[in-house]
ModelCIF file with pLDDT and N, C-alpha, C, O atoms, coordinates in Angstrom:
data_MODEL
#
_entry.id   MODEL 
#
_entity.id                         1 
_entity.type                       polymer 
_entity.pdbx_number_of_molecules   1 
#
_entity_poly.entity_id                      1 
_entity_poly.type                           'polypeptide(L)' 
_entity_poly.nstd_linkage                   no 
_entity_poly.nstd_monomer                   no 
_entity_poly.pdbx_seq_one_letter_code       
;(UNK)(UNK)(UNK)(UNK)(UNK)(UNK)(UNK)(UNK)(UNK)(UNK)(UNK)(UNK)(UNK)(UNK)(UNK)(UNK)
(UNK)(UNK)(UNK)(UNK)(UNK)(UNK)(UNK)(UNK)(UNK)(UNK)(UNK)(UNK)(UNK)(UNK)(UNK)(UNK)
(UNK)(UNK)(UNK)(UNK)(UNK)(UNK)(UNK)(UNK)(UNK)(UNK)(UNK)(UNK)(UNK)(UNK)
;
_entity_poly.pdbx_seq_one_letter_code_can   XXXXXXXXXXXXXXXXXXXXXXXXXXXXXXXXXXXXXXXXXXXXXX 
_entity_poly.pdbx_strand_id                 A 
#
loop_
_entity_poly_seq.entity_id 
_entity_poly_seq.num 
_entity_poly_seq.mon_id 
_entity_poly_seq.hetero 
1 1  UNK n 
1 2  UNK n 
1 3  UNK n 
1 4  UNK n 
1 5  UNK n 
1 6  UNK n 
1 7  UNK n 
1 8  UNK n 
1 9  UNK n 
1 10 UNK n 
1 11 UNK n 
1 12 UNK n 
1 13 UNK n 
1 14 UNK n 
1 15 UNK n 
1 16 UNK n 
1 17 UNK n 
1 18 UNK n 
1 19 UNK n 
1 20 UNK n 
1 21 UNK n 
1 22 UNK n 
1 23 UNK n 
1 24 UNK n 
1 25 UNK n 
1 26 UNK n 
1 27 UNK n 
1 28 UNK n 
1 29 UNK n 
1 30 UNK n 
1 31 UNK n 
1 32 UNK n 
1 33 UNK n 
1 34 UNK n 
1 35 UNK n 
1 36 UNK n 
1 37 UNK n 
1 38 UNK n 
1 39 UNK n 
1 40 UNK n 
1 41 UNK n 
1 42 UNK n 
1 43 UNK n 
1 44 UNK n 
1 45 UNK n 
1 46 UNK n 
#
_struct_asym.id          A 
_struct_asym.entity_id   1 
#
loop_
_ma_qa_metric.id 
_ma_qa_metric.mode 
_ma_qa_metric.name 
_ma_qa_metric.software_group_id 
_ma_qa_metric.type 
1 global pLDDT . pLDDT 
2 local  pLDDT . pLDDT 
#
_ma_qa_metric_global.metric_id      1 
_ma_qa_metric_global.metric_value   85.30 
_ma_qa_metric_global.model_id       1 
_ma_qa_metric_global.ordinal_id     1 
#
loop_
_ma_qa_metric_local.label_asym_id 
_ma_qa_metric_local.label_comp_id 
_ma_qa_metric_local.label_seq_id 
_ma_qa_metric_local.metric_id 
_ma_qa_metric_local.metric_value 
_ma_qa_metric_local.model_id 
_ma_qa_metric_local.ordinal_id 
A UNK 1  2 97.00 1 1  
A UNK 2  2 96.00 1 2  
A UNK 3  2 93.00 1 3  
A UNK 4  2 89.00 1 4  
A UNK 5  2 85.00 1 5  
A UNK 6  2 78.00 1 6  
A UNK 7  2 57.00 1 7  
A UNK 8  2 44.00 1 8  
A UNK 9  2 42.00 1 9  
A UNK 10 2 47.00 1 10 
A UNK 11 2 50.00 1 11 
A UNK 12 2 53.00 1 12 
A UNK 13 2 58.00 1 13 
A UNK 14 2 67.00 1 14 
A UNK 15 2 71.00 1 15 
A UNK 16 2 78.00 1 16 
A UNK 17 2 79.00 1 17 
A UNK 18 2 84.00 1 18 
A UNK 19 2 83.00 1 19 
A UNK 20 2 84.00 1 20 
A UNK 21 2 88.00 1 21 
A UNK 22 2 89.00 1 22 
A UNK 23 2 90.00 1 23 
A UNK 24 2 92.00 1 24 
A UNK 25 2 94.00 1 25 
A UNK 26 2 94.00 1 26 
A UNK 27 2 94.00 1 27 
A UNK 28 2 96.00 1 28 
A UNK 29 2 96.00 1 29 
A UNK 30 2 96.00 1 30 
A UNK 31 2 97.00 1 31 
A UNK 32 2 97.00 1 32 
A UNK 33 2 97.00 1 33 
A UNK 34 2 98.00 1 34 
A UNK 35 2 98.00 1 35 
A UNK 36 2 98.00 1 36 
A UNK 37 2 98.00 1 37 
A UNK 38 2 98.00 1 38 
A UNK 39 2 98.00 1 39 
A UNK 40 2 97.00 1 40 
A UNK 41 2 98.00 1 41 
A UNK 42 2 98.00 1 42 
A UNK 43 2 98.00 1 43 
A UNK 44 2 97.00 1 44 
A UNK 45 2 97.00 1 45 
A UNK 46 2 96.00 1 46 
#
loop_
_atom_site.group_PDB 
_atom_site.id 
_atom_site.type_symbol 
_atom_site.label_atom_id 
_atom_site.label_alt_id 
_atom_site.label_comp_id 
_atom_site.label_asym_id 
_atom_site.label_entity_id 
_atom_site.label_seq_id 
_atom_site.pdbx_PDB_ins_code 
_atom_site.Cartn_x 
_atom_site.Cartn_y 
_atom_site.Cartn_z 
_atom_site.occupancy 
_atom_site.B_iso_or_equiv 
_atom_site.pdbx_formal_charge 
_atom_site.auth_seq_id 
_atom_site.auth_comp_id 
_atom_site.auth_asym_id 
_atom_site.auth_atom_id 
_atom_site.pdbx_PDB_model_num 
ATOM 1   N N  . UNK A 1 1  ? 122.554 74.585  110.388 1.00 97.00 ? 1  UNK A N  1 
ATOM 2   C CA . UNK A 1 1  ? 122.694 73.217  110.902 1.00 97.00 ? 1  UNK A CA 1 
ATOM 3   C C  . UNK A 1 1  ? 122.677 73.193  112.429 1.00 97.00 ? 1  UNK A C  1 
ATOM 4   O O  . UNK A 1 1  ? 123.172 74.127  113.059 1.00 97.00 ? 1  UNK A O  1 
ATOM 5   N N  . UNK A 1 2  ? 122.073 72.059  113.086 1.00 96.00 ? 2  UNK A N  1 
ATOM 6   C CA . UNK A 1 2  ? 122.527 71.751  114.407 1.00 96.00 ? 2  UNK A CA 1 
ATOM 7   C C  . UNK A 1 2  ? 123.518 70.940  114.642 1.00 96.00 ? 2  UNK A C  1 
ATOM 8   O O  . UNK A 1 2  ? 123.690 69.764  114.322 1.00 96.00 ? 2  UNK A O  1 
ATOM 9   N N  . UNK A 1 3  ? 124.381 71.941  115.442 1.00 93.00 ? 3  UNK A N  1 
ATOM 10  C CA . UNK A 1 3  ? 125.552 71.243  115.806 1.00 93.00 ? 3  UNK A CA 1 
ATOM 11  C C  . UNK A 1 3  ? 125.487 70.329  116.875 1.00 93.00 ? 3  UNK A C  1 
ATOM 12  O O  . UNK A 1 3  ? 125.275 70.896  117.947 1.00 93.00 ? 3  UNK A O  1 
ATOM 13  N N  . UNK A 1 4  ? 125.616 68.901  116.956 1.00 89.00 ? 4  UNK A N  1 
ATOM 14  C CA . UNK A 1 4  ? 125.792 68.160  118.348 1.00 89.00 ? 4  UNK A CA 1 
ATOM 15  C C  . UNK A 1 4  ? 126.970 68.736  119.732 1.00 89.00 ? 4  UNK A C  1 
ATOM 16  O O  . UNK A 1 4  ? 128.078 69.144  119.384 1.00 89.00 ? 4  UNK A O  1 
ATOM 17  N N  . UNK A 1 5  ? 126.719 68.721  120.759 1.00 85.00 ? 5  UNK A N  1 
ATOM 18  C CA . UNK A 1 5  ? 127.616 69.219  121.856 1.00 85.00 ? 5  UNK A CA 1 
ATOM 19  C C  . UNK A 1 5  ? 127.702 68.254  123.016 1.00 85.00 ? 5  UNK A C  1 
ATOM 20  O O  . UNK A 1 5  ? 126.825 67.480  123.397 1.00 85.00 ? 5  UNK A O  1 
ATOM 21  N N  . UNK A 1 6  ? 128.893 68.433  123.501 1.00 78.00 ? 6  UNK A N  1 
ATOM 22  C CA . UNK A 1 6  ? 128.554 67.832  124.616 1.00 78.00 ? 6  UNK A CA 1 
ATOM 23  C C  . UNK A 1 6  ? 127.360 68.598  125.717 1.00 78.00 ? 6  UNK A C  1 
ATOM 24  O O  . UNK A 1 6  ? 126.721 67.840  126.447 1.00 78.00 ? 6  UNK A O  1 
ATOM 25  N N  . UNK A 1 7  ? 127.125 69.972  125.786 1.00 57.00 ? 7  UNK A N  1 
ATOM 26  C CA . UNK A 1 7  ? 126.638 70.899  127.041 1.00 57.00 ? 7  UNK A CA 1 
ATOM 27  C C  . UNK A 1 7  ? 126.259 71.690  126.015 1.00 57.00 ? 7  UNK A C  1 
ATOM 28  O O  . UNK A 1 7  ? 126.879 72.753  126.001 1.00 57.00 ? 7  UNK A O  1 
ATOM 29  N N  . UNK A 1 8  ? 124.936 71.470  124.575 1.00 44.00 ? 8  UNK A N  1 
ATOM 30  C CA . UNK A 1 8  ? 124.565 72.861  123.785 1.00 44.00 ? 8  UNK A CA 1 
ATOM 31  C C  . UNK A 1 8  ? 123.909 74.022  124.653 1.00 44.00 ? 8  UNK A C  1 
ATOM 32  O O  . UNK A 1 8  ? 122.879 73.913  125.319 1.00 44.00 ? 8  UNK A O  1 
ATOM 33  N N  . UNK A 1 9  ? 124.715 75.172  124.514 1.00 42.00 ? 9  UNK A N  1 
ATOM 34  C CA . UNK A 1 9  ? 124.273 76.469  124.923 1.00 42.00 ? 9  UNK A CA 1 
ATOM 35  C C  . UNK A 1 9  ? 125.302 76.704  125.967 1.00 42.00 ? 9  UNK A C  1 
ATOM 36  O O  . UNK A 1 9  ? 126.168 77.437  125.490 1.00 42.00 ? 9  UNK A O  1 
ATOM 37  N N  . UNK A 1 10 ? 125.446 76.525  126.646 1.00 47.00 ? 10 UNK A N  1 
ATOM 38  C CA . UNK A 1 10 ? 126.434 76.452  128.247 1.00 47.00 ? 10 UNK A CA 1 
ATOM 39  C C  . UNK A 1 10 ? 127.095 75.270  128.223 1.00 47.00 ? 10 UNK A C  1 
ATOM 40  O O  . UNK A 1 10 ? 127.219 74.274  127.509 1.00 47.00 ? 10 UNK A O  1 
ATOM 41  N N  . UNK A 1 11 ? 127.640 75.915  129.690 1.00 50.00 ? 11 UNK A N  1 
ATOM 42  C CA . UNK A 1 11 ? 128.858 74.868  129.641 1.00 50.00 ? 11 UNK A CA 1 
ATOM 43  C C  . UNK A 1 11 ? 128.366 73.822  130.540 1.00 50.00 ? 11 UNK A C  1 
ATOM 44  O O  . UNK A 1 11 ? 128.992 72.763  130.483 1.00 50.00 ? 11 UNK A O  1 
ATOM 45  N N  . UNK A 1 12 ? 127.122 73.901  131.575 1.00 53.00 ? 12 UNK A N  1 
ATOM 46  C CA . UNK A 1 12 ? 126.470 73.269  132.369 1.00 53.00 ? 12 UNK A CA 1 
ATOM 47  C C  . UNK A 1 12 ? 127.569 72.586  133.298 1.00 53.00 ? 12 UNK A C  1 
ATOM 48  O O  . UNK A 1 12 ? 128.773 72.740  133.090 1.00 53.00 ? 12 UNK A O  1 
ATOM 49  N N  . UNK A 1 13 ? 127.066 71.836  134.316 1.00 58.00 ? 13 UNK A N  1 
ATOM 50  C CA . UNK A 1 13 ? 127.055 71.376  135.327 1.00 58.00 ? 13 UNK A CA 1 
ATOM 51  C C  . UNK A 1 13 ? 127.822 70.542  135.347 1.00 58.00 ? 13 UNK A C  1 
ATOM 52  O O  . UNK A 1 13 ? 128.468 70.368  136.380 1.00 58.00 ? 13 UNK A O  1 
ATOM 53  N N  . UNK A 1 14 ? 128.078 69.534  133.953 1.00 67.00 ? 14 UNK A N  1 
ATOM 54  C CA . UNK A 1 14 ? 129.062 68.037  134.058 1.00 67.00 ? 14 UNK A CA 1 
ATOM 55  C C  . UNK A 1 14 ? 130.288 68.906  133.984 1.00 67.00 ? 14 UNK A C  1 
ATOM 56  O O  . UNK A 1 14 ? 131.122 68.493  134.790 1.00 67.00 ? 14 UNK A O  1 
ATOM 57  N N  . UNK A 1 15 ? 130.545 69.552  133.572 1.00 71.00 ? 15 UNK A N  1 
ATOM 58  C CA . UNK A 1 15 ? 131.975 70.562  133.733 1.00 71.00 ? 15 UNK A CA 1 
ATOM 59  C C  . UNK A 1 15 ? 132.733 70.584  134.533 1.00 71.00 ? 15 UNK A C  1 
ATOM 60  O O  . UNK A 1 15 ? 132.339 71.121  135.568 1.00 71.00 ? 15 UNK A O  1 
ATOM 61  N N  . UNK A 1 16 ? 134.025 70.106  134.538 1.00 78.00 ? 16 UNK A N  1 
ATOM 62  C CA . UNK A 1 16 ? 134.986 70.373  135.685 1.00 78.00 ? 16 UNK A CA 1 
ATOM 63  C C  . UNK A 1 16 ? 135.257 71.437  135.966 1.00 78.00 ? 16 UNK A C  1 
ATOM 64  O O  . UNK A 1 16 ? 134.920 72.118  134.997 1.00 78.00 ? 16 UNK A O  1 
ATOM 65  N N  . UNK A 1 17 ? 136.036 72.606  137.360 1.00 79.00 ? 17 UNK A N  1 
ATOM 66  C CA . UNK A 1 17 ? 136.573 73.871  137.562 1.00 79.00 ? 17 UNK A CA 1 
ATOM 67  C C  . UNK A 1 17 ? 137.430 73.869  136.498 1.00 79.00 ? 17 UNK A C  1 
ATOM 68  O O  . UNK A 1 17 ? 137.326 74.819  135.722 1.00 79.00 ? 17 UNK A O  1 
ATOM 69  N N  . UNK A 1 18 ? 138.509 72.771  136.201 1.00 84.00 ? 18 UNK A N  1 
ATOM 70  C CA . UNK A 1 18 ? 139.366 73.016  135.608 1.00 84.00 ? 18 UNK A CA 1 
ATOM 71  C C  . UNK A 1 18 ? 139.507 72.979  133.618 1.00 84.00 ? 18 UNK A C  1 
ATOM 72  O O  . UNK A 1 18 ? 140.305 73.486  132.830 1.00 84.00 ? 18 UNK A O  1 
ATOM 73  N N  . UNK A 1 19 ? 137.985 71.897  133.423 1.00 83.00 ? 19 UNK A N  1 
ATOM 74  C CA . UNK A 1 19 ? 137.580 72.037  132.468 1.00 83.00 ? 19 UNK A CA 1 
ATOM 75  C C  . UNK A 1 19 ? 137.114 73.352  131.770 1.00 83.00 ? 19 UNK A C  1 
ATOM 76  O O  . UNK A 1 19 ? 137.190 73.659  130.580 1.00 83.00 ? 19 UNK A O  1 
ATOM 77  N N  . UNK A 1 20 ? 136.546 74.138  132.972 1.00 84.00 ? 20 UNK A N  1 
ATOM 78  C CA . UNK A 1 20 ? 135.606 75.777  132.400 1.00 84.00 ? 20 UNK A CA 1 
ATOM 79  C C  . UNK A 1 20 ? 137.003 76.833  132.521 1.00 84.00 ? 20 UNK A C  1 
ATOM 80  O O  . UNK A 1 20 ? 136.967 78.024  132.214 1.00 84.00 ? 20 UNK A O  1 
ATOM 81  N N  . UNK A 1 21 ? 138.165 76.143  133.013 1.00 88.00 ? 21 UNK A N  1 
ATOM 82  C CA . UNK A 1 21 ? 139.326 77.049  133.160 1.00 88.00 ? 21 UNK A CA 1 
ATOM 83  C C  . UNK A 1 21 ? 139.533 77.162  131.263 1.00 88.00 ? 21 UNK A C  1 
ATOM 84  O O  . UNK A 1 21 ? 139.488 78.163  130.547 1.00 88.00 ? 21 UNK A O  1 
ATOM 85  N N  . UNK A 1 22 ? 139.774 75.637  130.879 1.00 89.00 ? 22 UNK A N  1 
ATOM 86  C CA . UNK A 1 22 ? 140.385 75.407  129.999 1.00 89.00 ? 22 UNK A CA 1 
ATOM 87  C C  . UNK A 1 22 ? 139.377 75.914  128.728 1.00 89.00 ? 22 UNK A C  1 
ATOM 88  O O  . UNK A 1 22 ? 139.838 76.314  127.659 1.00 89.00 ? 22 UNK A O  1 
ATOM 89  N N  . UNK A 1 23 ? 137.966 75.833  129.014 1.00 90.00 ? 23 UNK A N  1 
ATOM 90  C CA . UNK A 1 23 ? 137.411 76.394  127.952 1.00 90.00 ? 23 UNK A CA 1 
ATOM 91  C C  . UNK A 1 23 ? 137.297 78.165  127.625 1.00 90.00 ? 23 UNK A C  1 
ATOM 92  O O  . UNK A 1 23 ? 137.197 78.779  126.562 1.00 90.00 ? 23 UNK A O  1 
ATOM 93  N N  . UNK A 1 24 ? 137.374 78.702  129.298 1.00 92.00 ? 24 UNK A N  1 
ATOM 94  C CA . UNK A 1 24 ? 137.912 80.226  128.715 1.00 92.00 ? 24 UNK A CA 1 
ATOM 95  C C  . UNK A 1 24 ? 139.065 80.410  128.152 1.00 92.00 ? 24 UNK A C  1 
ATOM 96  O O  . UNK A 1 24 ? 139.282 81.550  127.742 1.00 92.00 ? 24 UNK A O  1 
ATOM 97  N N  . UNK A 1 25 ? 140.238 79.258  127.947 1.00 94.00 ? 25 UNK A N  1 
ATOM 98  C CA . UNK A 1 25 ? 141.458 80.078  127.262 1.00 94.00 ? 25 UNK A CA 1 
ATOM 99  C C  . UNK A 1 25 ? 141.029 79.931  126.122 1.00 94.00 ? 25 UNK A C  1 
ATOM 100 O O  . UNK A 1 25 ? 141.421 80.790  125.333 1.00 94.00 ? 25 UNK A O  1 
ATOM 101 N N  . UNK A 1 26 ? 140.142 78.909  125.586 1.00 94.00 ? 26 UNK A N  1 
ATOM 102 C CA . UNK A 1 26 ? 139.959 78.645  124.270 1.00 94.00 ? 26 UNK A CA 1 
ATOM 103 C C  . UNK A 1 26 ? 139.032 79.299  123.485 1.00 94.00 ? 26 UNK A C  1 
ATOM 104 O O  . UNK A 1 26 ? 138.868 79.209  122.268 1.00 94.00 ? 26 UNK A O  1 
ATOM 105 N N  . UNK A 1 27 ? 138.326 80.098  124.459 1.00 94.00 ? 27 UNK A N  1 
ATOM 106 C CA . UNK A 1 27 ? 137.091 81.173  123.900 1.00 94.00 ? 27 UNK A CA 1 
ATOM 107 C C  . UNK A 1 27 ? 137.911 82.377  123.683 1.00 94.00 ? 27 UNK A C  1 
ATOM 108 O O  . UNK A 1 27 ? 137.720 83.112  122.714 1.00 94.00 ? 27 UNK A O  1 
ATOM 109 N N  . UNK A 1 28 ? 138.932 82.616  124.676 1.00 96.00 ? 28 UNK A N  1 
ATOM 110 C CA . UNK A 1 28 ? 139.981 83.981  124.288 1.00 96.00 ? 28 UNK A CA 1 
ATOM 111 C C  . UNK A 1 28 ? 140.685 83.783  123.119 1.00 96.00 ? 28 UNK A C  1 
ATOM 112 O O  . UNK A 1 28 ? 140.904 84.732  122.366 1.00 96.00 ? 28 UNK A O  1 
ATOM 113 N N  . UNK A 1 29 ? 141.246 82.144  122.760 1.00 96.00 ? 29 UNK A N  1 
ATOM 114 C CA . UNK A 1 29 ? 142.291 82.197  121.303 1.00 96.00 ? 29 UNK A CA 1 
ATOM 115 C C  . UNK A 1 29 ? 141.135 82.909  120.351 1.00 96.00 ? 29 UNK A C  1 
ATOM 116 O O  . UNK A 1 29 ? 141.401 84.031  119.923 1.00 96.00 ? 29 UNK A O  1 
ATOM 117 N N  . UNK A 1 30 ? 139.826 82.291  119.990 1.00 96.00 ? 30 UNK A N  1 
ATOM 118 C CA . UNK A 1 30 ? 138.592 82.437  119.195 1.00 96.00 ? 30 UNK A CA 1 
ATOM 119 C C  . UNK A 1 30 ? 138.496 83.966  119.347 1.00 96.00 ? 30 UNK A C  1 
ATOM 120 O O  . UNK A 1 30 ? 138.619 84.545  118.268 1.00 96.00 ? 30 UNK A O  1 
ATOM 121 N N  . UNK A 1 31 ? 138.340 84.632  120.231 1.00 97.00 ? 31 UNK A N  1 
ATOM 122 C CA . UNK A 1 31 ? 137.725 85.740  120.472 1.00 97.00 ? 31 UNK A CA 1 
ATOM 123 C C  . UNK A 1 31 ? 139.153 87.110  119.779 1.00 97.00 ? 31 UNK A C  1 
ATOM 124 O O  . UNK A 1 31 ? 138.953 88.248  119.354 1.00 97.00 ? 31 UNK A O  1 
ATOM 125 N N  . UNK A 1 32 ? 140.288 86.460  119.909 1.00 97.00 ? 32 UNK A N  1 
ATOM 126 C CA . UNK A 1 32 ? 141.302 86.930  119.575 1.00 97.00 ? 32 UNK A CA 1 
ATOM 127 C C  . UNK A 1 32 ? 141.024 86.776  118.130 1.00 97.00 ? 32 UNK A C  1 
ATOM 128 O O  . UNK A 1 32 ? 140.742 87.912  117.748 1.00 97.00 ? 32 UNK A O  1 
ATOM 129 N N  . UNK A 1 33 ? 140.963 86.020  117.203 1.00 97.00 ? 33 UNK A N  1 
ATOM 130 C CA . UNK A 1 33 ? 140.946 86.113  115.962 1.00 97.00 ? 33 UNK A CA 1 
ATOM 131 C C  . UNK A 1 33 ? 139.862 86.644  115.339 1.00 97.00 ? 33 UNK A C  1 
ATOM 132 O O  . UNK A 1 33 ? 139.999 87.091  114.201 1.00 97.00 ? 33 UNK A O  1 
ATOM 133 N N  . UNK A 1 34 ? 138.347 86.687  116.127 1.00 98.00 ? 34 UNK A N  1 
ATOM 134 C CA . UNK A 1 34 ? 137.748 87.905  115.598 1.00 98.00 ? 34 UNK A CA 1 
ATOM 135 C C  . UNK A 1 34 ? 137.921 89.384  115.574 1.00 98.00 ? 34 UNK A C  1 
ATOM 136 O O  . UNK A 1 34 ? 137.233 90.132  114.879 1.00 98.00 ? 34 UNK A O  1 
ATOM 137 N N  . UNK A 1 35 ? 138.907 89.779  116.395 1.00 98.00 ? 35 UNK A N  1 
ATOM 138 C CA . UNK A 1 35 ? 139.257 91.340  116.794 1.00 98.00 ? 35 UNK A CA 1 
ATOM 139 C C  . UNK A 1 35 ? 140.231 91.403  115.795 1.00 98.00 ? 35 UNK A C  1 
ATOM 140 O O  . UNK A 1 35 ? 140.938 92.411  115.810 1.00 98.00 ? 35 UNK A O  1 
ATOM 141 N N  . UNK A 1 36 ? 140.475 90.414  114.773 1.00 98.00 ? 36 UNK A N  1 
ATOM 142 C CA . UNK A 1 36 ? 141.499 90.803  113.799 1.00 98.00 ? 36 UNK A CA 1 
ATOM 143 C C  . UNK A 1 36 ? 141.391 90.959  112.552 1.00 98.00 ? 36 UNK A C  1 
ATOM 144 O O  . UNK A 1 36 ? 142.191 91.043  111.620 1.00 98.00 ? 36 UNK A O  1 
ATOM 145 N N  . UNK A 1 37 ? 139.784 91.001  112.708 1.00 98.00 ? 37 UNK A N  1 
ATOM 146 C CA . UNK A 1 37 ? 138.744 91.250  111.677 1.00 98.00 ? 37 UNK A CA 1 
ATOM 147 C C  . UNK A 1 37 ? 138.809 93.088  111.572 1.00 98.00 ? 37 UNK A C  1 
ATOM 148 O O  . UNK A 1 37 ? 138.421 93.691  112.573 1.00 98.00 ? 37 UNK A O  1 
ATOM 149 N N  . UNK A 1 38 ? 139.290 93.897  110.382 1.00 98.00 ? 38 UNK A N  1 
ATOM 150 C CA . UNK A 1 38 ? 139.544 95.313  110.121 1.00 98.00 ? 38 UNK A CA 1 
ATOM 151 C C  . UNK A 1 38 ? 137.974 95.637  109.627 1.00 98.00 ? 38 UNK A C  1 
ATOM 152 O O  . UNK A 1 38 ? 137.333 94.937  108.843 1.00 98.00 ? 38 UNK A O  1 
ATOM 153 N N  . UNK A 1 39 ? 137.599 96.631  110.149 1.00 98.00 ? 39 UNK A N  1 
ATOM 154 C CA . UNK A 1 39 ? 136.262 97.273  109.502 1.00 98.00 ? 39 UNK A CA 1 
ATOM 155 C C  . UNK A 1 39 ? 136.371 98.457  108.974 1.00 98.00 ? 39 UNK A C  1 
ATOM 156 O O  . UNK A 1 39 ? 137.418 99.027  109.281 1.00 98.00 ? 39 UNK A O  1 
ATOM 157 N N  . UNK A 1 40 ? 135.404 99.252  108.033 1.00 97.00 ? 40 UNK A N  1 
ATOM 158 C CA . UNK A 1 40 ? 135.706 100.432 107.026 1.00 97.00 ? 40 UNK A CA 1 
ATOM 159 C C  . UNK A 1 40 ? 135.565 101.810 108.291 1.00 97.00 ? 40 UNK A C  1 
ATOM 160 O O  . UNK A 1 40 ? 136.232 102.824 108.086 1.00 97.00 ? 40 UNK A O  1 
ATOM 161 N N  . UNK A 1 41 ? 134.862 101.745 109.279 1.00 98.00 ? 41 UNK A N  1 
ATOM 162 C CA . UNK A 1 41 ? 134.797 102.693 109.934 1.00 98.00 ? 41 UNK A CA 1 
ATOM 163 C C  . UNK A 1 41 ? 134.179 101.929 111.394 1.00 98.00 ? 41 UNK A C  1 
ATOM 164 O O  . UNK A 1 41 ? 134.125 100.710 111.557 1.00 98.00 ? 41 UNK A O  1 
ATOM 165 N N  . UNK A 1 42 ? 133.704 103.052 112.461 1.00 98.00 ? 42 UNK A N  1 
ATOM 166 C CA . UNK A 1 42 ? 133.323 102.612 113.755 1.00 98.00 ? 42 UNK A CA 1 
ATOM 167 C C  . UNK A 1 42 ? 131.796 102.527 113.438 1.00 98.00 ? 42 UNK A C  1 
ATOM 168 O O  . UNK A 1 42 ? 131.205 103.013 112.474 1.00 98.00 ? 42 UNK A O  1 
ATOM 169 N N  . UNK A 1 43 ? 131.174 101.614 114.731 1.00 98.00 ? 43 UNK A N  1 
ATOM 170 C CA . UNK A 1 43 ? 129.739 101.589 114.790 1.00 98.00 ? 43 UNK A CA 1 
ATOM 171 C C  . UNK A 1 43 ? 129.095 100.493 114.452 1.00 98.00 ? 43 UNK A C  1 
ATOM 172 O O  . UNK A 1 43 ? 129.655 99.525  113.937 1.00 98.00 ? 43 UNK A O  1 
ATOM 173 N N  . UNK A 1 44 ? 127.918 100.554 114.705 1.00 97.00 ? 44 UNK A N  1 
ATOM 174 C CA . UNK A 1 44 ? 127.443 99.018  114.222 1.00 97.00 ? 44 UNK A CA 1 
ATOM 175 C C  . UNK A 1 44 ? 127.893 98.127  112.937 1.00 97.00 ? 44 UNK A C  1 
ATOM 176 O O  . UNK A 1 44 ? 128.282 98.801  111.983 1.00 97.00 ? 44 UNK A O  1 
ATOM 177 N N  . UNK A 1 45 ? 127.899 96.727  112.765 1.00 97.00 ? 45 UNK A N  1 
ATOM 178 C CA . UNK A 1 45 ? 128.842 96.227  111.738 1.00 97.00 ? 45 UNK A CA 1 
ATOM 179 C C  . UNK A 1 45 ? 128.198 96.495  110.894 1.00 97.00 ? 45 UNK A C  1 
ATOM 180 O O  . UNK A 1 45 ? 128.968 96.807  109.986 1.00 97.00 ? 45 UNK A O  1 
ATOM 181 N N  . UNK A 1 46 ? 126.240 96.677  110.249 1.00 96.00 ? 46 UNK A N  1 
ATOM 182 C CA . UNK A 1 46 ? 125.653 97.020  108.834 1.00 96.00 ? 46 UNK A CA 1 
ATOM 183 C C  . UNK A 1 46 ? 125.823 98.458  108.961 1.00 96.00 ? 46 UNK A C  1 
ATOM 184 O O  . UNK A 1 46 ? 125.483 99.204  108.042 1.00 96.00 ? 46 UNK A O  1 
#
């Protein structure tokens, strides 16, 4: 599906400093719950 965005792909230009502050904490909560994903061994995921 295509998802509608405000800025698809980037965060572009209409972005506040404090807006792109607020969207890296929210890419770290996200990014945090994939690292909590356990795999059978090391190395590529297939």
């Amino acid at each position: 599906p295509f998802i509608p965005a405000d800025d698809p792909g980037e965060l572009g230009d209409r972005a506040t400093p404090d807006e792109k502050v607020v969207f890296q904490e929210q890419v770290g909560v996200l990014n945090r719950q994939l690292n909590e994903i356990i795999g059978p061994g090391f190395g590529p995921l297939r």
